[in-house]
Protein backbone atom coordinates (compact mmCIF):
# COMPACT_ATOMS: atom_id res chain seq x y z
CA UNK A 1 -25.63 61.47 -7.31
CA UNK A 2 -24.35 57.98 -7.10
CA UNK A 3 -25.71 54.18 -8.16
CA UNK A 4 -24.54 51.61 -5.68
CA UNK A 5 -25.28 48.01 -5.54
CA UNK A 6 -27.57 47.12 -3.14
CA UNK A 7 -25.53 44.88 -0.93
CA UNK A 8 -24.22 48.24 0.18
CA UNK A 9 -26.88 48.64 2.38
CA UNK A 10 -28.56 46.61 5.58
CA UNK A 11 -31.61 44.22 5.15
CA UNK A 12 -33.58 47.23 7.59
CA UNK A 13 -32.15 50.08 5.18
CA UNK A 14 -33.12 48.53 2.04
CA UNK A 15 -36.85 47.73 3.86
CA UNK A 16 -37.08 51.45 4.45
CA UNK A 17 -36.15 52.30 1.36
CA UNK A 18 -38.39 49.80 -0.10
CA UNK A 19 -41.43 51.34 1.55
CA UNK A 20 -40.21 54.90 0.63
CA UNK A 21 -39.75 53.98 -2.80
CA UNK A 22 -43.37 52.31 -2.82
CA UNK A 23 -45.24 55.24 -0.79
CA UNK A 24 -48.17 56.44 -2.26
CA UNK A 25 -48.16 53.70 -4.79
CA UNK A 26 -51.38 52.35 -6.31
CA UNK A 27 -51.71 49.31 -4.35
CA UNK A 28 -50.31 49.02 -0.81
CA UNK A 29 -47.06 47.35 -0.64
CA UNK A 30 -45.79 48.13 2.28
CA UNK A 31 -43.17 45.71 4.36
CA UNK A 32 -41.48 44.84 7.42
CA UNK A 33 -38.66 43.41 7.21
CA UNK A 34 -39.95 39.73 7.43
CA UNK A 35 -41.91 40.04 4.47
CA UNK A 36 -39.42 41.77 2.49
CA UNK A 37 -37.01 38.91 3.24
CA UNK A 38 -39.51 36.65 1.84
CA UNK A 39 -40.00 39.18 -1.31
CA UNK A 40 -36.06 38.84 -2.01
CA UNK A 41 -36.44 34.74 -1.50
CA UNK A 42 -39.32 34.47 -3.68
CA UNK A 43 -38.29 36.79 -6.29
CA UNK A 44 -34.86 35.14 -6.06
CA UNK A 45 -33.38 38.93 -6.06
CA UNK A 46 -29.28 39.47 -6.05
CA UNK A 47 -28.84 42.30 -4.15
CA UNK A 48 -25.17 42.63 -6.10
CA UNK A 49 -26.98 43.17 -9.07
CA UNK A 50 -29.99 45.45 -7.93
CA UNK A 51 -28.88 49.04 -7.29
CA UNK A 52 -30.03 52.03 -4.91
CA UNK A 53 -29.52 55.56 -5.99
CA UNK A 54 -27.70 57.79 -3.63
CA UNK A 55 -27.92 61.99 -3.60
CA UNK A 56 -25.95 63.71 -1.26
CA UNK A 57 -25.18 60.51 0.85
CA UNK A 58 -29.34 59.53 0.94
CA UNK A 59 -30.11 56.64 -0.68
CA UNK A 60 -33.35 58.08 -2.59
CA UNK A 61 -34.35 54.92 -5.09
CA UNK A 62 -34.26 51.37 -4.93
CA UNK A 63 -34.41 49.16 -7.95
CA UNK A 64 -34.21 45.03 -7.15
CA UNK A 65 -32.84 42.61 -9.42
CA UNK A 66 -33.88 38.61 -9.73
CA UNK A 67 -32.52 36.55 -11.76
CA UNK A 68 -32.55 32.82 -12.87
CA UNK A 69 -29.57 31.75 -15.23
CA UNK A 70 -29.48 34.02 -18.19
CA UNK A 71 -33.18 35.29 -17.32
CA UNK A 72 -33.83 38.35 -15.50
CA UNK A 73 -36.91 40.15 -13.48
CA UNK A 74 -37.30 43.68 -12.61
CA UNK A 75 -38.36 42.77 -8.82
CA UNK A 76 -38.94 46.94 -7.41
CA UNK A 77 -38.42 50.15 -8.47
CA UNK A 78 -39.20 53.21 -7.48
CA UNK A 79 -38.10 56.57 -5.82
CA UNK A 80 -38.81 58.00 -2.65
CA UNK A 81 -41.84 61.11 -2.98
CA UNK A 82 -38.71 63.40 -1.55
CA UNK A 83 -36.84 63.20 -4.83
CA UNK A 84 -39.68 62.09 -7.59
CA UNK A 85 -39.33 64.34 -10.73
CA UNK A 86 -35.84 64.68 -10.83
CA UNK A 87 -35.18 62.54 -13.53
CA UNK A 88 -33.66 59.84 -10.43
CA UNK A 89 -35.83 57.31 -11.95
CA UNK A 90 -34.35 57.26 -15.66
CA UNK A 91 -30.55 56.84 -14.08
CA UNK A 92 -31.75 54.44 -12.19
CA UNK A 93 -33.19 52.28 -14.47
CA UNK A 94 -30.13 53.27 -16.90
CA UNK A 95 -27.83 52.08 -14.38
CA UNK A 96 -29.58 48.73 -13.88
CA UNK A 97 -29.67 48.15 -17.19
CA UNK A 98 -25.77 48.33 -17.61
CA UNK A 99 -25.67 46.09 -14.54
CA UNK A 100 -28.27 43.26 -16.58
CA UNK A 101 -25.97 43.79 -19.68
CA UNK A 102 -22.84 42.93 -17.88
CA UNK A 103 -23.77 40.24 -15.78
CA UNK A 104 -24.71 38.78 -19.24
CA UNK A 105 -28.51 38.08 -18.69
CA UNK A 106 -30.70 37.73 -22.29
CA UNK A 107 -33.93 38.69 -21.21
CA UNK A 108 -35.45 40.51 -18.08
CA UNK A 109 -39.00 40.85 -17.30
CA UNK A 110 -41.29 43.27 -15.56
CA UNK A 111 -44.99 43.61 -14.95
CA UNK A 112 -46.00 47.52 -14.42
CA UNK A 113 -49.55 48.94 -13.52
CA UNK A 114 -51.47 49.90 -16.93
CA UNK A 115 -51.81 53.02 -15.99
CA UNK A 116 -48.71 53.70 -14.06
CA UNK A 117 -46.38 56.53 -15.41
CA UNK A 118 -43.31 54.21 -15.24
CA UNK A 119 -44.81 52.20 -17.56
CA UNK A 120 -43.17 54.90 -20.21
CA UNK A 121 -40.20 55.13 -18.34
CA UNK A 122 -39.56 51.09 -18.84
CA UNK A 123 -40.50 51.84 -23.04
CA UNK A 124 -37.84 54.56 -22.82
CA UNK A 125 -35.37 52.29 -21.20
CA UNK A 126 -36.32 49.80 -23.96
CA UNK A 127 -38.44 47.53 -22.68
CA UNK A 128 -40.94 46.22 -25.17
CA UNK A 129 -44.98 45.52 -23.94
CA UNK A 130 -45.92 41.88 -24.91
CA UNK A 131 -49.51 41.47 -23.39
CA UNK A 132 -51.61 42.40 -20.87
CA UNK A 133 -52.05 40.95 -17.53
CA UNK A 134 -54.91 40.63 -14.65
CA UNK A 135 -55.09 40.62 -11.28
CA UNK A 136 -58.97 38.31 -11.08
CA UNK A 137 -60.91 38.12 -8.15
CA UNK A 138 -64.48 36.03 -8.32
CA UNK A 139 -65.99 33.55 -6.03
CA UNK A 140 -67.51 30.71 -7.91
CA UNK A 141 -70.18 27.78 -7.41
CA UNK A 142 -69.33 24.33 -8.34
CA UNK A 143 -71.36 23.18 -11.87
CA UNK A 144 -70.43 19.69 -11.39
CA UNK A 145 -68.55 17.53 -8.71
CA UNK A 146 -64.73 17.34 -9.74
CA UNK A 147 -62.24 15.35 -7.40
CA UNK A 148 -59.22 17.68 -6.69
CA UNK A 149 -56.22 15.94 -6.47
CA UNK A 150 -53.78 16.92 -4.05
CA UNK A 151 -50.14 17.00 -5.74
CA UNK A 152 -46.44 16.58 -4.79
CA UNK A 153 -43.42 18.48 -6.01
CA UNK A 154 -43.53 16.17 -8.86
CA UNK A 155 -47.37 15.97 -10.03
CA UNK A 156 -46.89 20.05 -10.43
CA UNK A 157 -43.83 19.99 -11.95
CA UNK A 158 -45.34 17.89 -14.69
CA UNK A 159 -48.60 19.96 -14.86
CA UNK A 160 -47.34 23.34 -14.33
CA UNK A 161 -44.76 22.09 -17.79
CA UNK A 162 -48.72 21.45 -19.50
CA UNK A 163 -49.77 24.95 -19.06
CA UNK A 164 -46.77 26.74 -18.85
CA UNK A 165 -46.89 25.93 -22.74
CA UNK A 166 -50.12 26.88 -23.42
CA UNK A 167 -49.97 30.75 -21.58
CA UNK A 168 -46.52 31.73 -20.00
CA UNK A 169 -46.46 31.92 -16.64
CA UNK A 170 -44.76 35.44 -15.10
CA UNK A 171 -41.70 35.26 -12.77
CA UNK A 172 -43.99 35.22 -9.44
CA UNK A 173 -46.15 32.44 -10.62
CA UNK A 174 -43.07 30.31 -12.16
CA UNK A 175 -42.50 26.36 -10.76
CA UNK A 176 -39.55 27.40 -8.16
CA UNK A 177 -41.55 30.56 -6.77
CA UNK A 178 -44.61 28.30 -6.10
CA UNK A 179 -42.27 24.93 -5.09
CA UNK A 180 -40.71 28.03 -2.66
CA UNK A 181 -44.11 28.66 -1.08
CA UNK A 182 -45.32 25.09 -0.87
CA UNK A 183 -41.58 24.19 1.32
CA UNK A 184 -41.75 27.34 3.32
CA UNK A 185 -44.98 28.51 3.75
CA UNK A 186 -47.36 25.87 3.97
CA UNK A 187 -49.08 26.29 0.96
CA UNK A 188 -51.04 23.77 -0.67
CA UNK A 189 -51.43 22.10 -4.15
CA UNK A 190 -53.95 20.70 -5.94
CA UNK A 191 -55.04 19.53 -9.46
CA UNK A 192 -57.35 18.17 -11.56
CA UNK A 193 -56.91 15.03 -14.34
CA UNK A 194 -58.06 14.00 -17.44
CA UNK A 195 -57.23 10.14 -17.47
CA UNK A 196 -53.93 10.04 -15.90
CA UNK A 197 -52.80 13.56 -17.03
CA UNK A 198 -53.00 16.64 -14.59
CA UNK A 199 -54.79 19.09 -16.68
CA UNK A 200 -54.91 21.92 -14.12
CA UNK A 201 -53.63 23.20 -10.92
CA UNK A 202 -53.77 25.39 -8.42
CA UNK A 203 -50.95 26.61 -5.04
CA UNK A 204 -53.22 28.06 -2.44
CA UNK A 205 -52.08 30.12 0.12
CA UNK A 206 -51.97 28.54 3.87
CA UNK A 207 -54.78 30.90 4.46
CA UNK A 208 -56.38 33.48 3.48
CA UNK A 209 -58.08 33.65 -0.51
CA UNK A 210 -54.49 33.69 -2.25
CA UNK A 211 -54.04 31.92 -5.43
CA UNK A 212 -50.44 31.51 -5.76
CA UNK A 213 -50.71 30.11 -8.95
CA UNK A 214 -53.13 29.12 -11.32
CA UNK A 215 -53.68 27.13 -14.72
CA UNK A 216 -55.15 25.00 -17.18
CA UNK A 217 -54.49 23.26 -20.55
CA UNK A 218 -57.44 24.38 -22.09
CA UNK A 219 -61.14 26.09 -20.81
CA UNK A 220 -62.63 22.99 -19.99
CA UNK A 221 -60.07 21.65 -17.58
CA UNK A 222 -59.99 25.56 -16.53
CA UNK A 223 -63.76 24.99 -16.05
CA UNK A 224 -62.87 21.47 -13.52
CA UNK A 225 -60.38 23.58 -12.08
CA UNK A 226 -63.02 25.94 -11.19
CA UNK A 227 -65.21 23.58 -9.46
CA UNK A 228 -62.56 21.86 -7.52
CA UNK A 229 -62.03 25.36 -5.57
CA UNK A 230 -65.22 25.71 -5.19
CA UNK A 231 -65.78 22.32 -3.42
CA UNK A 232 -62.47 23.28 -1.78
CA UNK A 233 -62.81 26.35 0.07
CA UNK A 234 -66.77 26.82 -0.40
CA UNK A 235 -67.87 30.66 -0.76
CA UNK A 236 -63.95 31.95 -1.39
CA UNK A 237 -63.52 35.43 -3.34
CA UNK A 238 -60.43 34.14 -5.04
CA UNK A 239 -57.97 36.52 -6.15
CA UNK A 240 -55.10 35.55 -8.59
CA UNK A 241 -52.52 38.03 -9.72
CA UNK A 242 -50.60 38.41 -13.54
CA UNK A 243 -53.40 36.20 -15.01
CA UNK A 244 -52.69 36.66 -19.19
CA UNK A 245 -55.91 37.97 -21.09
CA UNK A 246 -57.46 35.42 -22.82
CA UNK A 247 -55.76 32.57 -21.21
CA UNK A 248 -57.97 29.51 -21.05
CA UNK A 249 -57.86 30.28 -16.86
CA UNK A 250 -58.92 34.05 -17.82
CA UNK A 251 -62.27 32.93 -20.03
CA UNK A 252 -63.41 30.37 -18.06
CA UNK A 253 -62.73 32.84 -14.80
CA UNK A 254 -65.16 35.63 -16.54
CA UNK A 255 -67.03 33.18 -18.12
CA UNK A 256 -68.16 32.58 -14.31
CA UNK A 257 -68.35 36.67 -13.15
CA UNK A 258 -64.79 36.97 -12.25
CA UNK A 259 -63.65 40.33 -12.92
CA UNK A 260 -59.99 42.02 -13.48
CA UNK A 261 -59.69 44.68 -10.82
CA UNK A 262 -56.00 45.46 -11.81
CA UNK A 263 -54.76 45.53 -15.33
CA UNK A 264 -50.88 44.85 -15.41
CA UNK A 265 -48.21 45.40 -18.85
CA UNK A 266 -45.92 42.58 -19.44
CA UNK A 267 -42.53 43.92 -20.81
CA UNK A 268 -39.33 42.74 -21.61
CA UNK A 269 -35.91 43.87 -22.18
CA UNK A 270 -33.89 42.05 -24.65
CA UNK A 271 -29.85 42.49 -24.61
CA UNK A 272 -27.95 41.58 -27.63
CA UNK A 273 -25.88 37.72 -27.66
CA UNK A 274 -22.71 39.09 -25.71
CA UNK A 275 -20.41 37.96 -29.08
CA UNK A 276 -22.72 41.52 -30.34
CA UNK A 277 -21.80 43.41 -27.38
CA UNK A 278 -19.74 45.94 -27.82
CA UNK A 279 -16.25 45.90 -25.55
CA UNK A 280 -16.68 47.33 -21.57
């Protein structure tokens, strides 16, 4: 058995592995290599700190590493059905862990499937569970007419700052993923104001009912938020990943028959300031 950095391997070896790693899973997330390219952009993944796990010469498990600064994001894991239950996973995620620690990040983040066994896996590893998270899905009808606004890079900046602290966004939904999306996929931004303030927003996927992002200061401007979809793309089943529970987005989204159809874990692994670190 062997841990290897990623960058060992080609983009179309790491997309295999990816979907061997990911077969079977409870959601599909399978990729060509295309959209795994754009996974590793978006995720902003350093593939010479994620790791694969080798046996006999076969890479068997692929675990993907983003990182921001000090900040880190557990961006895929998993091992291939061929070699599940042979304890791969907890070397793995041992491994990457030593690799976090000694590139010096603080934090990393991860968001796991409630009721996926790796979820106790990440607890052994020492991750800690901080809240839960939704994936939301509703269509909704407009209560009132509310002007969306469309913005540039600069009118979200300044409103995704607003929510961001009032609920935390996750890595995926964080300003330079959706600034990413909005440069090189087309998507769109819009937002709604109270006086001259943008109190919500929302990046929309160039097609399809994608909310890339989503969030409001508080349940009414989640409420105008609402309605400005609605009057947007009329009759849209909106679906919005890693939504926090009881965000003002979340209550106002129920409030209206949205429903969670996926209930994610938000953990975190903390490393100690490197002066506490003990010597390689």
């Amino acid at each position: 058995m062997a841990v290897v950095p990623a960058t060992d391997f080609t983009r179309g070896e790491l997309t295999a592995l990816w979907n061997q790693a990911y077969e079977g899973y409870f959601v599909p997330v399978r990729f060509d290599e295309p959209l795994f390219a754009r996974h590793l952009r978006r995720a902003v993944v350093d593939l010479a700190l994620s790791r694969v796990i080798a046996v006999d010469g076969t890479p068997c498990g692929l675990s993907l590493a983003g990182r921001r600064g000090q900040r880190g994001y557990l961006a895929g894991f998993g091992i291939a059905a061929t070699h599940r239950r042979q304890g791969l996973a907890r070397q793995l995620i041992a491994a990457q862990a030593q690799a976090w620690s000694r590139a010096g990040l603080h934090r990393v983040f991860l968001e796991v499937i409630a009721q996926n066994p790796a979820r106790s896996l990440y607890g052994q590893a020492g991750f800690e569970e901080l809240r839960t998270l939704d994936v939301l899905e509703g269509s909704f009808q407009a209560r009132s007419a509310v002007a969306a606004r469309p913005l540039d890079h600069a009118d979200l900046a300044a409103g995704h700052t607003a929510c961001a602290a009032v609920s935390r966004p996750t890595w995926r939904r964080e300003l330079p993923t959706v600034l990413d999306a909005i440069d090189n996929e087309s998507a769109i931004a819009l937002g709604v104001t109270r006086g001259t303030a943008i109190v919500g927003h929302a990046v929309i996927a160039s097609a399809g009912n994608t909310l890339l992002d989503a969030a409001a200061i508080d349940e009414a401007a989640a409420h105008d938020l609402l309605d400005a979809l609605a009057a947007t793309r009329p009759g849209t089943r909106w679906r919005l990943v890693d939504e926090p529970t009881g965000s003002p987005l979340f209550n106002a989204a129920t409030a209206r028959g949205a429903t969670a159809v996926i209930r994610q874990i938000d953990m975190a692994l903390t490393f100690p300031s490197a002066s506490a670190r003990p010597s390689p």
